[in-house]
C-alpha atoms as a PDB file:
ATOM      1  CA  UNK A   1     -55.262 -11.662  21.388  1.00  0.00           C
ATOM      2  CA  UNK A   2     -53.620 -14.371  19.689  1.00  0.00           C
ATOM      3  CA  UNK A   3     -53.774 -12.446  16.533  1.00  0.00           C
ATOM      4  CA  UNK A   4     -52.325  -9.503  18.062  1.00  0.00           C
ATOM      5  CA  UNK A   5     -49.686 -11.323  19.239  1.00  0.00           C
ATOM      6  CA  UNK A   6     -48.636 -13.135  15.210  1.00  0.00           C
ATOM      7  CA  UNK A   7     -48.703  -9.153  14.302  1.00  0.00           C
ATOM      8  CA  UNK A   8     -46.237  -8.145  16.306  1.00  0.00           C
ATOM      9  CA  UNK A   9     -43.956 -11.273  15.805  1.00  0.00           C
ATOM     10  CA  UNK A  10     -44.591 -11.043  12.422  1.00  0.00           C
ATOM     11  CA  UNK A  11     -43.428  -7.312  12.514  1.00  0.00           C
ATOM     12  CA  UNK A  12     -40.179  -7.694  14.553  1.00  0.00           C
ATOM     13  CA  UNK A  13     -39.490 -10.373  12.356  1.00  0.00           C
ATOM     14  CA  UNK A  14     -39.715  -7.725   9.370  1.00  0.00           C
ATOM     15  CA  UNK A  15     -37.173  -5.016  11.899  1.00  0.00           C
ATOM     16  CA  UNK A  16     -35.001  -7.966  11.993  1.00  0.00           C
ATOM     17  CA  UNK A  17     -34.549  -8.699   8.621  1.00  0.00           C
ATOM     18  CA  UNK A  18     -34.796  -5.192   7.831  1.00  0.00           C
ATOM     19  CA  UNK A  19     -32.093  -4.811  10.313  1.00  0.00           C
ATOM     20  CA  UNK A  20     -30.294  -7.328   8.457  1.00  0.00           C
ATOM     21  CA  UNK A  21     -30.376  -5.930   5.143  1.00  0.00           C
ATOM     22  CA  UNK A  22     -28.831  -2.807   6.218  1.00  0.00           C
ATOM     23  CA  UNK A  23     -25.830  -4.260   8.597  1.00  0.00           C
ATOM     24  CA  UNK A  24     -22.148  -3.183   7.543  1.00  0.00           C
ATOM     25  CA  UNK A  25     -20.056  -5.475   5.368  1.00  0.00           C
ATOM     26  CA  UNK A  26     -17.566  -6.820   7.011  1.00  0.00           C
ATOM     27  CA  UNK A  27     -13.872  -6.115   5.333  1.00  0.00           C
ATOM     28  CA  UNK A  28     -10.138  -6.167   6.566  1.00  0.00           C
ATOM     29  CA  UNK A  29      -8.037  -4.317   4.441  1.00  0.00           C
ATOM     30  CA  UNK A  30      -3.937  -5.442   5.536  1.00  0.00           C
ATOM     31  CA  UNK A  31      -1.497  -2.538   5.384  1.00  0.00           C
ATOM     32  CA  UNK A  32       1.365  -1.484   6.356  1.00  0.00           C
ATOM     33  CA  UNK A  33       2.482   2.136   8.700  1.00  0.00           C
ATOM     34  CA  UNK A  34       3.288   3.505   5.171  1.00  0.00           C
ATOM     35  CA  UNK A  35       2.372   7.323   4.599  1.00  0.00           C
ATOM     36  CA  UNK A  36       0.789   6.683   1.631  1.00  0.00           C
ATOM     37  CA  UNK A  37      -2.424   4.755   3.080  1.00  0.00           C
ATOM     38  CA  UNK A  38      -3.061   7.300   5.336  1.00  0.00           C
ATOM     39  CA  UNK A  39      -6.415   8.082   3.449  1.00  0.00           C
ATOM     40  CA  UNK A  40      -7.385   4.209   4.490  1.00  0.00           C
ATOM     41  CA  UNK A  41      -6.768   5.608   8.166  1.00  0.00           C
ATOM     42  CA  UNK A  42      -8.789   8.560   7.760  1.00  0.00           C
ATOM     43  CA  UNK A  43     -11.654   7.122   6.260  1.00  0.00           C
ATOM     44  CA  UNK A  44     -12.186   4.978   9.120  1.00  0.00           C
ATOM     45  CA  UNK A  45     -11.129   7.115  11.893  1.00  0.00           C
ATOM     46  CA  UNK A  46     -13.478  10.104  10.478  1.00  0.00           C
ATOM     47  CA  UNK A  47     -16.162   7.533   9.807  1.00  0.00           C
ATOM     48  CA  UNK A  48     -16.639   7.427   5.963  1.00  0.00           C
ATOM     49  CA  UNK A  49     -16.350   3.734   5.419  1.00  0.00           C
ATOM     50  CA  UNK A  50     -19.279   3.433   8.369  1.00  0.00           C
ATOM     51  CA  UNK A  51     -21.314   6.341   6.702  1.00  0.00           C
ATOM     52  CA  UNK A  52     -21.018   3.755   3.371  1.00  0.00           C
ATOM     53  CA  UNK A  53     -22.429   1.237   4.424  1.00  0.00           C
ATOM     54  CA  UNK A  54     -18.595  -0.806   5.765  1.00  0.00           C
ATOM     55  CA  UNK A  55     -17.439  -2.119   9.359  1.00  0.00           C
ATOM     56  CA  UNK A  56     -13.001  -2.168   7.735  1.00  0.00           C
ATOM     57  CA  UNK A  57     -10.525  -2.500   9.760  1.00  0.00           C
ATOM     58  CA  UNK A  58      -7.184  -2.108   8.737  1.00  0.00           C
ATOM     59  CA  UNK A  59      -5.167  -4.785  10.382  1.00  0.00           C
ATOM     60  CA  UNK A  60      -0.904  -4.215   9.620  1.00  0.00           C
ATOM     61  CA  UNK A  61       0.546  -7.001   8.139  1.00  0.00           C
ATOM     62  CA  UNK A  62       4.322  -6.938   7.053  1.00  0.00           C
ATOM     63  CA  UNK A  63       4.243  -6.568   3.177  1.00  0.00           C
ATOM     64  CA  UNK A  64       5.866 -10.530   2.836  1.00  0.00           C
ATOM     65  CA  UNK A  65       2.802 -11.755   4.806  1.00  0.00           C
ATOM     66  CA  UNK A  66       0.061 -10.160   3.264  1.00  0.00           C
ATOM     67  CA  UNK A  67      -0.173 -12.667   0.455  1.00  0.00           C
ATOM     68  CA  UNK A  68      -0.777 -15.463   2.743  1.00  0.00           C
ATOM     69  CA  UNK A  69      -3.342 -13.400   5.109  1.00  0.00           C
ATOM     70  CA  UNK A  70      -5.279 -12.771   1.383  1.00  0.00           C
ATOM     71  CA  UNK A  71      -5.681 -16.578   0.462  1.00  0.00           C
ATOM     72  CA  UNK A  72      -6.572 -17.559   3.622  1.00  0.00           C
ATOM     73  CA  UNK A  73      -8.856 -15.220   4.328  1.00  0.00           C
ATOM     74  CA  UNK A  74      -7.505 -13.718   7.066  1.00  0.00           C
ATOM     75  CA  UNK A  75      -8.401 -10.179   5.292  1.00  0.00           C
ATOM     76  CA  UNK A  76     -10.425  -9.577   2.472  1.00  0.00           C
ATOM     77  CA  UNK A  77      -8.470  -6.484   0.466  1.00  0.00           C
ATOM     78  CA  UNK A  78      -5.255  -5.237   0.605  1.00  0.00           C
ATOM     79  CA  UNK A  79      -3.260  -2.158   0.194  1.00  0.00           C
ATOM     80  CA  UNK A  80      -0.054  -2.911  -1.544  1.00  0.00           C
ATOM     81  CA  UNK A  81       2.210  -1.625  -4.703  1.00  0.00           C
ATOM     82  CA  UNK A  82       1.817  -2.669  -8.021  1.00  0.00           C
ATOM     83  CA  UNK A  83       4.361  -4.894  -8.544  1.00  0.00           C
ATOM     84  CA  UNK A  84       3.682  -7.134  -5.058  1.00  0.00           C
ATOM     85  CA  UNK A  85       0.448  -7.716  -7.129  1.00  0.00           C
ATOM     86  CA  UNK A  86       2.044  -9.440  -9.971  1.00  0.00           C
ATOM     87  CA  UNK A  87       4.008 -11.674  -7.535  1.00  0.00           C
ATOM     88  CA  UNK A  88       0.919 -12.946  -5.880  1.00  0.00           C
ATOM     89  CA  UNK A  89      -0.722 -13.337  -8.760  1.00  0.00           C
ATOM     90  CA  UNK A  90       2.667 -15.798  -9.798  1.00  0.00           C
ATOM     91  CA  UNK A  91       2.153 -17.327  -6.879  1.00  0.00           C
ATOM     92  CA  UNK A  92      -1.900 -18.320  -7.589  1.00  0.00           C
ATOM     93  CA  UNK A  93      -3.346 -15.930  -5.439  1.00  0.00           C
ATOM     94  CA  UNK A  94      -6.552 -14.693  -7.152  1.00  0.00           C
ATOM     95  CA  UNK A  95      -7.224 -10.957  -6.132  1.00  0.00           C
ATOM     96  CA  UNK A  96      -7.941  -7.844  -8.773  1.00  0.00           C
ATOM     97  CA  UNK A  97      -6.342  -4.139  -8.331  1.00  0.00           C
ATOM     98  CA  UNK A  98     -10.280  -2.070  -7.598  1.00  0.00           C
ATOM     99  CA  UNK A  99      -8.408   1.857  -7.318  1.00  0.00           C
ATOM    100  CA  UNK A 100      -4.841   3.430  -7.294  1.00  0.00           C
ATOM    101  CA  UNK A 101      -4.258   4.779  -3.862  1.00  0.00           C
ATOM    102  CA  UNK A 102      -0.913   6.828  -4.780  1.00  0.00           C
ATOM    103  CA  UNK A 103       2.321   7.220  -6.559  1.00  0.00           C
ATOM    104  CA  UNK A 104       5.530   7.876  -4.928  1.00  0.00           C
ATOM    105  CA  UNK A 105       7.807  11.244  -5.862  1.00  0.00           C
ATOM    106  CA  UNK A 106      10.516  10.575  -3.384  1.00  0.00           C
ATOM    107  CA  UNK A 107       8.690   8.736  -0.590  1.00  0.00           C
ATOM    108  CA  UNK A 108      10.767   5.814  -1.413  1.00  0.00           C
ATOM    109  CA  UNK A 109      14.312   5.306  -1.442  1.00  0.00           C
ATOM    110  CA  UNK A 110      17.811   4.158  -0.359  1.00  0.00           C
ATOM    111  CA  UNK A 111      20.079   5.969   2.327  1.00  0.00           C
ATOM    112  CA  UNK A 112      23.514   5.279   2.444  1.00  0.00           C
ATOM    113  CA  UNK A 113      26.594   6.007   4.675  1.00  0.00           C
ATOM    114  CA  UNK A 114      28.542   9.424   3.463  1.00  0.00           C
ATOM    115  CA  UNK A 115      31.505   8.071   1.692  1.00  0.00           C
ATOM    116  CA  UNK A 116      29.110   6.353  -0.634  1.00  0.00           C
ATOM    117  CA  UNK A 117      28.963   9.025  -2.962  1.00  0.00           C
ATOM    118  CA  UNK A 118      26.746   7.583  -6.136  1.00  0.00           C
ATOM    119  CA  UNK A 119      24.248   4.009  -5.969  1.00  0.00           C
ATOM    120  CA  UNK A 120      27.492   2.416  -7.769  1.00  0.00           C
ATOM    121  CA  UNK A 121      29.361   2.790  -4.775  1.00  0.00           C
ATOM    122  CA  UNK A 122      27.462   0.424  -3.073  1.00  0.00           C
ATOM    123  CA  UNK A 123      29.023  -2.370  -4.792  1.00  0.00           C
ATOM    124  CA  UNK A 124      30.138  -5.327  -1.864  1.00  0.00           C
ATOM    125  CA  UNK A 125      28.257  -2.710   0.343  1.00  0.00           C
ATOM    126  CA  UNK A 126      25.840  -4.556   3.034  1.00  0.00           C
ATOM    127  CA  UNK A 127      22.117  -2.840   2.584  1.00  0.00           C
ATOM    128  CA  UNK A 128      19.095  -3.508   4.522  1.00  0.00           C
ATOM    129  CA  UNK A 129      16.035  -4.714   2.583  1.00  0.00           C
ATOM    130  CA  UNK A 130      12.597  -6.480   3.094  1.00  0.00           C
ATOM    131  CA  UNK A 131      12.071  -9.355   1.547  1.00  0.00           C
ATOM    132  CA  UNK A 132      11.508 -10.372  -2.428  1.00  0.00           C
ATOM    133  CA  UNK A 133       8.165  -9.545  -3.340  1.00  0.00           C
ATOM    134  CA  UNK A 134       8.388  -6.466  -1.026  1.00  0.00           C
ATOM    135  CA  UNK A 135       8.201  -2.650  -2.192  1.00  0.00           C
ATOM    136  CA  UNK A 136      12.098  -2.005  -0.424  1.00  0.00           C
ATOM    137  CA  UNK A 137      13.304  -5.086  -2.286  1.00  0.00           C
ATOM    138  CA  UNK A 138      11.758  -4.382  -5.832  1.00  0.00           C
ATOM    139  CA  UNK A 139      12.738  -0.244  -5.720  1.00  0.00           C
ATOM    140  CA  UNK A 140      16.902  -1.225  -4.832  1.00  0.00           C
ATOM    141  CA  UNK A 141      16.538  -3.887  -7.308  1.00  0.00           C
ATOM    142  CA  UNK A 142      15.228  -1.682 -10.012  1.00  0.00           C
ATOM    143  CA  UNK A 143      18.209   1.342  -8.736  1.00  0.00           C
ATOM    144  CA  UNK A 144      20.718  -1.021  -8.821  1.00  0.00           C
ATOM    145  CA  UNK A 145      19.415  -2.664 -12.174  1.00  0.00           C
ATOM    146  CA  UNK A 146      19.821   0.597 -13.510  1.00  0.00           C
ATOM    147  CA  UNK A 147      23.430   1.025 -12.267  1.00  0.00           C
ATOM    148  CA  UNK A 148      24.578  -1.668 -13.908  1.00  0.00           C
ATOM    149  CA  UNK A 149      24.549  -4.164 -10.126  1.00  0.00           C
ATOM    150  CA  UNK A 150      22.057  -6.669  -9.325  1.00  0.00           C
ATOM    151  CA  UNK A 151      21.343  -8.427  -5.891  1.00  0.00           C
ATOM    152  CA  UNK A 152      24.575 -10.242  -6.513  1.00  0.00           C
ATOM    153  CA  UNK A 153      26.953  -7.355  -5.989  1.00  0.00           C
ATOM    154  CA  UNK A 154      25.851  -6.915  -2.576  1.00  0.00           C
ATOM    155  CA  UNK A 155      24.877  -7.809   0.846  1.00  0.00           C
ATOM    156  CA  UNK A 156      21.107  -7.910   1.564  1.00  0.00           C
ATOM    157  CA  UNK A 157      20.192  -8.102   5.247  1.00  0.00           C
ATOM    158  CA  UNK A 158      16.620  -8.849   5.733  1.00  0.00           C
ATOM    159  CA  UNK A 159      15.109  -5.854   7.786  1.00  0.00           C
ATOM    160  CA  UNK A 160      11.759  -4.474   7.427  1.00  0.00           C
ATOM    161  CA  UNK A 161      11.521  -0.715   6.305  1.00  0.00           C
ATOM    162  CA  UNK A 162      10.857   0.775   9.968  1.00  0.00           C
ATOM    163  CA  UNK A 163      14.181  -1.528  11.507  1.00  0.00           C
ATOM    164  CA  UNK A 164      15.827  -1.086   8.505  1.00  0.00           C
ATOM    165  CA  UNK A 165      15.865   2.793   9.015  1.00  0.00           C
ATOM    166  CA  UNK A 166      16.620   2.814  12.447  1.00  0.00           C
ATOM    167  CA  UNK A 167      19.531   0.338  12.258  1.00  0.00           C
ATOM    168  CA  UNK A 168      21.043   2.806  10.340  1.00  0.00           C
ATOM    169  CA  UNK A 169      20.397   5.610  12.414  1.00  0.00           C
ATOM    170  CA  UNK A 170      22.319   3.808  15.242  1.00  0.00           C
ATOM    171  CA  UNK A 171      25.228   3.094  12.931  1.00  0.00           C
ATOM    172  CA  UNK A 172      24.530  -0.288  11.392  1.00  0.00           C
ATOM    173  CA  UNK A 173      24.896  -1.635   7.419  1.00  0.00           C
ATOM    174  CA  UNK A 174      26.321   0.258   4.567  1.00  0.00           C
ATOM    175  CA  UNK A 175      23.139   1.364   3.407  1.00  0.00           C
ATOM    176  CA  UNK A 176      19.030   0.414   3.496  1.00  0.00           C
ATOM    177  CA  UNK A 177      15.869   0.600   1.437  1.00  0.00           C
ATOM    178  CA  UNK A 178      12.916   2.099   3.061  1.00  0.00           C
ATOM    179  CA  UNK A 179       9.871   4.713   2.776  1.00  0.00           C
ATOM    180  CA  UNK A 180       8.035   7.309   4.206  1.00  0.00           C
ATOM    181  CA  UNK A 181       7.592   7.896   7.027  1.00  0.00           C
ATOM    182  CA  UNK A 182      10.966   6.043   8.306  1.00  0.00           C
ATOM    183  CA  UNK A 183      12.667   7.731   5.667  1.00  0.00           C
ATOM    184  CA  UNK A 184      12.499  11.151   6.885  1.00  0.00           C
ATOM    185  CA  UNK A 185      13.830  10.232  10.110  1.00  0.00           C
ATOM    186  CA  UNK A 186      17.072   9.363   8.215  1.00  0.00           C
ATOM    187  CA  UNK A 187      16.775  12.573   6.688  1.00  0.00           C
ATOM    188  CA  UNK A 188      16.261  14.053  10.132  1.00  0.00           C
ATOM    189  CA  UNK A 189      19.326  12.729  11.491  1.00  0.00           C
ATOM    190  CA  UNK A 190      22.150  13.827   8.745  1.00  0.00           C
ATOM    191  CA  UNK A 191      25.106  12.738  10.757  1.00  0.00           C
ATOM    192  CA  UNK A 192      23.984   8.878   9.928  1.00  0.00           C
ATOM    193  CA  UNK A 193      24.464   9.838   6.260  1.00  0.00           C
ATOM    194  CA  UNK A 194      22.707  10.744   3.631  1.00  0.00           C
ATOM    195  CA  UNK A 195      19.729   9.897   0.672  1.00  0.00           C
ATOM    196  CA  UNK A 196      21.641   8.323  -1.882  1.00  0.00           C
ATOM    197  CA  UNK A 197      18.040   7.852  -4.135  1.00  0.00           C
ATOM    198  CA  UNK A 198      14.657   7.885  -4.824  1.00  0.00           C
ATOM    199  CA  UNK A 199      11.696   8.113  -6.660  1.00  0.00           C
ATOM    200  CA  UNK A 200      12.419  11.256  -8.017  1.00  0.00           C
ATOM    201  CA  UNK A 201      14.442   9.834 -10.557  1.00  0.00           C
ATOM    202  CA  UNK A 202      13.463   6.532 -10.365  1.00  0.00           C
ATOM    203  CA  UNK A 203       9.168   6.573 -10.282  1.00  0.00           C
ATOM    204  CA  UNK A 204       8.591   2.974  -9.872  1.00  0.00           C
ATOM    205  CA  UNK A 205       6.769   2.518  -6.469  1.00  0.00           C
ATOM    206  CA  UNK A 206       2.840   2.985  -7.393  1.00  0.00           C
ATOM    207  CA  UNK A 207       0.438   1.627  -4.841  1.00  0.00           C
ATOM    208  CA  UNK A 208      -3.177   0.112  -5.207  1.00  0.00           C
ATOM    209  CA  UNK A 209      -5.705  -1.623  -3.095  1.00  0.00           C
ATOM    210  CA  UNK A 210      -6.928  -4.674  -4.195  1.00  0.00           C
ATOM    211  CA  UNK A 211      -9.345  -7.971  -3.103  1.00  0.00           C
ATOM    212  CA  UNK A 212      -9.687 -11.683  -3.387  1.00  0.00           C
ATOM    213  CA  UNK A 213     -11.531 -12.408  -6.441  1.00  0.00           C
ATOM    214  CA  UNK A 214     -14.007 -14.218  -3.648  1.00  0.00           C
ATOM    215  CA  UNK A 215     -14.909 -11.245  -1.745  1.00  0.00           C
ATOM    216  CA  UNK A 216     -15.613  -9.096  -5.475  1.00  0.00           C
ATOM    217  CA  UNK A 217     -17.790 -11.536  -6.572  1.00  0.00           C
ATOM    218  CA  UNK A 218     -19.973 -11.749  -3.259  1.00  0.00           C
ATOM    219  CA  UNK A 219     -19.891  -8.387  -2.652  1.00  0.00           C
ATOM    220  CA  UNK A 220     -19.729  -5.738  -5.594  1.00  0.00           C
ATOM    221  CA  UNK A 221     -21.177  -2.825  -3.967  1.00  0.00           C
ATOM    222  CA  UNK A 222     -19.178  -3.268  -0.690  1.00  0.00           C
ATOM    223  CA  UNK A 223     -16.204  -2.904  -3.407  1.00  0.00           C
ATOM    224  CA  UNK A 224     -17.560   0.449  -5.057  1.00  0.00           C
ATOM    225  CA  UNK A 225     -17.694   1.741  -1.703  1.00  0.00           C
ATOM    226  CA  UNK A 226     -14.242   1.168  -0.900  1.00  0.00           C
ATOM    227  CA  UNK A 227     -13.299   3.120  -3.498  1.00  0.00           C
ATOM    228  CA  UNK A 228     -16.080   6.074  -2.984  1.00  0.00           C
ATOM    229  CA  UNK A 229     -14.919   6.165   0.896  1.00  0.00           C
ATOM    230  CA  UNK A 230     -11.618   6.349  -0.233  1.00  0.00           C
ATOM    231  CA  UNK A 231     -12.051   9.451  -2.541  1.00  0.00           C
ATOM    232  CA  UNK A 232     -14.158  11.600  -0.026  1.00  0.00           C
ATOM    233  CA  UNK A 233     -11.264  10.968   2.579  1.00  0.00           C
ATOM    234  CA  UNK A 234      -9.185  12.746  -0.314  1.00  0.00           C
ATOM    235  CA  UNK A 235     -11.807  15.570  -0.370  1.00  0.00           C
ATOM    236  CA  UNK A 236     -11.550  15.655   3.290  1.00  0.00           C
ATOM    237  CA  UNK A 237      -7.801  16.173   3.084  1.00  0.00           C
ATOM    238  CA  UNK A 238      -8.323  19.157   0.839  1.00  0.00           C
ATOM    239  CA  UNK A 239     -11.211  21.104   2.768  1.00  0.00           C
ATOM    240  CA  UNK A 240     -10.036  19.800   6.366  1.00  0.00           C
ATOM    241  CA  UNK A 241      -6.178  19.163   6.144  1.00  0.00           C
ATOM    242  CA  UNK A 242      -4.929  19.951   9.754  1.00  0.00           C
ATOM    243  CA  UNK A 243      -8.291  17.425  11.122  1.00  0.00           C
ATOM    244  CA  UNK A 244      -6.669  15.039   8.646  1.00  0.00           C
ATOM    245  CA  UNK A 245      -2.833  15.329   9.206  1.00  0.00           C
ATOM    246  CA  UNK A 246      -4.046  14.969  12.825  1.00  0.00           C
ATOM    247  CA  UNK A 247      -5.697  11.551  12.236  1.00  0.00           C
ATOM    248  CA  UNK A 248      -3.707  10.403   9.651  1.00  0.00           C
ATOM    249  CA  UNK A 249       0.058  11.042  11.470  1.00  0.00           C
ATOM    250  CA  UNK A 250      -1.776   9.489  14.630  1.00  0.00           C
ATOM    251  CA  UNK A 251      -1.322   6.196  13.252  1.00  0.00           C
ATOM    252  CA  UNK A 252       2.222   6.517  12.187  1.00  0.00           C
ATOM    253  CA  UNK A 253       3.261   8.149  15.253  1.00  0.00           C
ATOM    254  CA  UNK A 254       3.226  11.291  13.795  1.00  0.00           C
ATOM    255  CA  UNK A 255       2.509  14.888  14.373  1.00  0.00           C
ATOM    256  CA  UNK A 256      -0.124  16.437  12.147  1.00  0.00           C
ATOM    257  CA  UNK A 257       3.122  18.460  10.851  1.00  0.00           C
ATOM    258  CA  UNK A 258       5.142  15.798  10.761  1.00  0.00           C
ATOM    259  CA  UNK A 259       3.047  13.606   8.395  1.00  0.00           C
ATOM    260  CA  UNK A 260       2.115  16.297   6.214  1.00  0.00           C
ATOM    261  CA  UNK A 261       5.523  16.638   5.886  1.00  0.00           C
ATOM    262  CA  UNK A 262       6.255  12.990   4.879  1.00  0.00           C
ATOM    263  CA  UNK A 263       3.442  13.124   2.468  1.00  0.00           C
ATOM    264  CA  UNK A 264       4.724  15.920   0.230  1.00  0.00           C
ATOM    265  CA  UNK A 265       6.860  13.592  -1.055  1.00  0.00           C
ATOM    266  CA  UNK A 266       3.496  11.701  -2.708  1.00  0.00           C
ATOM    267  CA  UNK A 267       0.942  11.973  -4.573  1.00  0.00           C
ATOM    268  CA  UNK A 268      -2.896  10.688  -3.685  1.00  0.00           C
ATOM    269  CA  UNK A 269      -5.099   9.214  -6.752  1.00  0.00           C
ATOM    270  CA  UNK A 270      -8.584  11.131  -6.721  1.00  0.00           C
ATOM    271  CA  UNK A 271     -11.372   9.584  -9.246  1.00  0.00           C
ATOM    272  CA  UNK A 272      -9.954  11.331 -12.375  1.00  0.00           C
ATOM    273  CA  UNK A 273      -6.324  10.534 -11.602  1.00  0.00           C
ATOM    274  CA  UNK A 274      -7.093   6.514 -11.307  1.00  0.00           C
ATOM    275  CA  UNK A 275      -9.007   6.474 -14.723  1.00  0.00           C
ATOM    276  CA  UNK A 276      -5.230   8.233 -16.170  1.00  0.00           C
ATOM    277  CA  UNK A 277      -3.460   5.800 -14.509  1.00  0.00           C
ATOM    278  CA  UNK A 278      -5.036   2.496 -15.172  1.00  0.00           C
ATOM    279  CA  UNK A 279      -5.445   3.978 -18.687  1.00  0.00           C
ATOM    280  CA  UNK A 280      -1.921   5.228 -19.042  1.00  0.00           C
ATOM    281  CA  UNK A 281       0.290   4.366 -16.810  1.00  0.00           C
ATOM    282  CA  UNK A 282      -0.669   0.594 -14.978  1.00  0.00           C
ATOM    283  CA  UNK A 283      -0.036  -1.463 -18.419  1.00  0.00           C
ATOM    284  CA  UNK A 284       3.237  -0.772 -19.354  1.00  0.00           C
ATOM    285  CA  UNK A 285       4.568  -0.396 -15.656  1.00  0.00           C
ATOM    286  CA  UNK A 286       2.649  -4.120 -15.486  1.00  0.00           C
ATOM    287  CA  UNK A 287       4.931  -4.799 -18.665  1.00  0.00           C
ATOM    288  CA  UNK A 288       7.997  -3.277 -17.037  1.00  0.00           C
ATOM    289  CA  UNK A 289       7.870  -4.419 -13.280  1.00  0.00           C
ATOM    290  CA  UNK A 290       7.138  -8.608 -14.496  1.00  0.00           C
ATOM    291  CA  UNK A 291      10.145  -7.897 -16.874  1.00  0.00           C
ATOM    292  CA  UNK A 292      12.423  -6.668 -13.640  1.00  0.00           C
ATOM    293  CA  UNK A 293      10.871  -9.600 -11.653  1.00  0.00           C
ATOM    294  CA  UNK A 294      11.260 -12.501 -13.686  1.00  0.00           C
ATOM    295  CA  UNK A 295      15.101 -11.501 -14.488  1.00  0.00           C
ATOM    296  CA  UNK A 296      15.614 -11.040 -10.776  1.00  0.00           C
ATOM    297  CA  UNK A 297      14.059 -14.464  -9.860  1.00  0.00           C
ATOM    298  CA  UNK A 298      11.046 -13.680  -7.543  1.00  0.00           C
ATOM    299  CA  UNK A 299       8.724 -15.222 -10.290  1.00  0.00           C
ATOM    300  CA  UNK A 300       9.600 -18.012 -12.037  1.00  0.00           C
ATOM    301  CA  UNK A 301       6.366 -16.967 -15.099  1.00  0.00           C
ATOM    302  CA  UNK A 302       4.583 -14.194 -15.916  1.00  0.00           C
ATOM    303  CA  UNK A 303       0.854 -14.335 -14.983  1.00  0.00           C
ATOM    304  CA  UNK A 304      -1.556 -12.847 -17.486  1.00  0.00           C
ATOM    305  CA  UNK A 305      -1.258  -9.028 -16.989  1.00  0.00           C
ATOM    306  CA  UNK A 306      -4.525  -8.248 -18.264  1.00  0.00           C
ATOM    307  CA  UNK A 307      -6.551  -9.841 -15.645  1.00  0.00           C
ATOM    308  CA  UNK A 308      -4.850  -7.967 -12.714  1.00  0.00           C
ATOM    309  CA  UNK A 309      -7.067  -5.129 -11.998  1.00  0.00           C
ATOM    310  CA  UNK A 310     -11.002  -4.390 -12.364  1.00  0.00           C
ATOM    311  CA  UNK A 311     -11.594  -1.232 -12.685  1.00  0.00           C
ATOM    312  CA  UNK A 312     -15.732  -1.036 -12.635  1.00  0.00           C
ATOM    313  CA  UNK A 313     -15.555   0.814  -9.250  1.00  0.00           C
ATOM    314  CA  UNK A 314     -14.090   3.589  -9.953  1.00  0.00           C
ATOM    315  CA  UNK A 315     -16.545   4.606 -13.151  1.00  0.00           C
END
């Protein structure tokens, strides 16, 4: 009897670490209600990150606080553009770039009032912004940059992108700097004014998720499939797209319509498109961004450019 009984201890023991070797990894990815993460949505929502082997959850942190949820552990990953990633790496936080989530062809940009006919014009103008280190903040620094203006020809009130776009909807500031899906509500309501510009003609707002160099290094394969889940969400986009939009505009307070609407204006990074751009395009944007951030004074050095992204998970 009593060996009948070590058997069966000894065998739940074996279910139980069995069990254990197969439980979810545990990762919080911080983003923000930006269209362009809606494939982090989906994935979760439809169940791919669970059918990898991942228990995410996709807490949304404003863009200025990420940094400090990364180093302290708060989340593992985050979803942010390119640029943010060379300011937290300025400010010590230690965190790689694992796959390019999407590149924006007019999902960013500034809206102004109507007698503020070119980005010149806004000159003593007061314009709503995020924060330095922020997407809003780096795109009308770079539009203004190439106008010939800097932050010192006008007035920067500090609104995130969704308050930023509705302030001006109900009349307030000169002009604001905000994104998708916010942005379309501006475009929505025409008698506020107009969009003065965006990354049509200026294609610097390129977004990537990354993790601390902590989490990488304890858990590799948890990283590949982060990457994996995120490319069959795209496939699920392409052979279910109204399921998606559904799901996807859900979380921005969309209709299905509505978001697929917002999301013409980007582009999503399948597996061939991230080799092209961390080939091709990431190194001299790197080059390019630090340049625009250093001048501007939201880093005071340069951190090492080369060490910012890994890019082993998405072979």
């Amino acid at each position: 009897m009593k060996s009948v009984w070590i058997m069966a201890a000894a065998f739940g023991a074996a279910l139980a670490a069995t069990g254990a070797s197969y439980a979810d990894t545990s990762v919080a990815i911080g983003i923000s209600g930006w269209t362009g993460f809606g494939p982090l949505t989906l994935a979760m929502q439809a169940g791919i990150f669970k059918k990898h082997g991942l228990d995410v959850t996709l807490p949304k942190i404003p863009q200025s606080s990420r940094q400090l949820a990364l180093a302290n552990n708060s989340i593992q990953c985050a979803a942010t553009t390119v640029e943010t990633w060379i300011v937290w790496a300025a400010a010590g936080i230690s965190a790689k770039e694992i796959f390019a989530v999407d590149t924006s062809h007019g999902a960013d940009g500034i809206v102004a009032r109507p007698d503020i006919k070119t980005v010149a014009d806004l000159k003593g103008k007061t314009v709503a912004a995020s924060a330095p280190g922020t997407s809003p903040y780096f795109l009308l620094a770079e539009i203004l940059a190439k106008n010939g203006l800097s932050m010192k020809d006008i007035k920067r009130v500090n609104m995130e992108p969704d308050a930023a776009a509705q302030a001006f909807i109900a009349g307030q500031n000169d002009a604001a700097s905000t994104y998708e899906p916010y942005l379309s509500k501006v475009r929505e309501a025409p008698q506020s004014g107009k969009v003065l510009a965006t990354t049509v003609d200026y294609p610097v707002i390129l977004d990537t998720v990354g993790c601390s160099t902590d989490f990488l290094k304890a858990h590799p394969d948890a990283a590949k499939a982060l990457a994996d889940s995120y490319f069959e969400a795209l496939d699920m986009i392409k052979t279910d797209k109204d399921k998606s939009d559904a799901i996807m505009g859900a979380d921005v307070k969309q209709s299905a319509k509505d978001f697929a609407d917002s999301a013409a204006y980007l582009q999503w990074l399948d597996k061939p498109a991230n080799k092209t751009f961390f080939e091709q395009t990431f190194p001299a944007f790197n080059t390019q961004a630090a340049d625009l951030l250093l001048t501007g004074g939201v880093i005071k050095s340069k951190p090492d450019l080369t060490t910012l992204a890994d890019t082993s998970f998405i072979q």
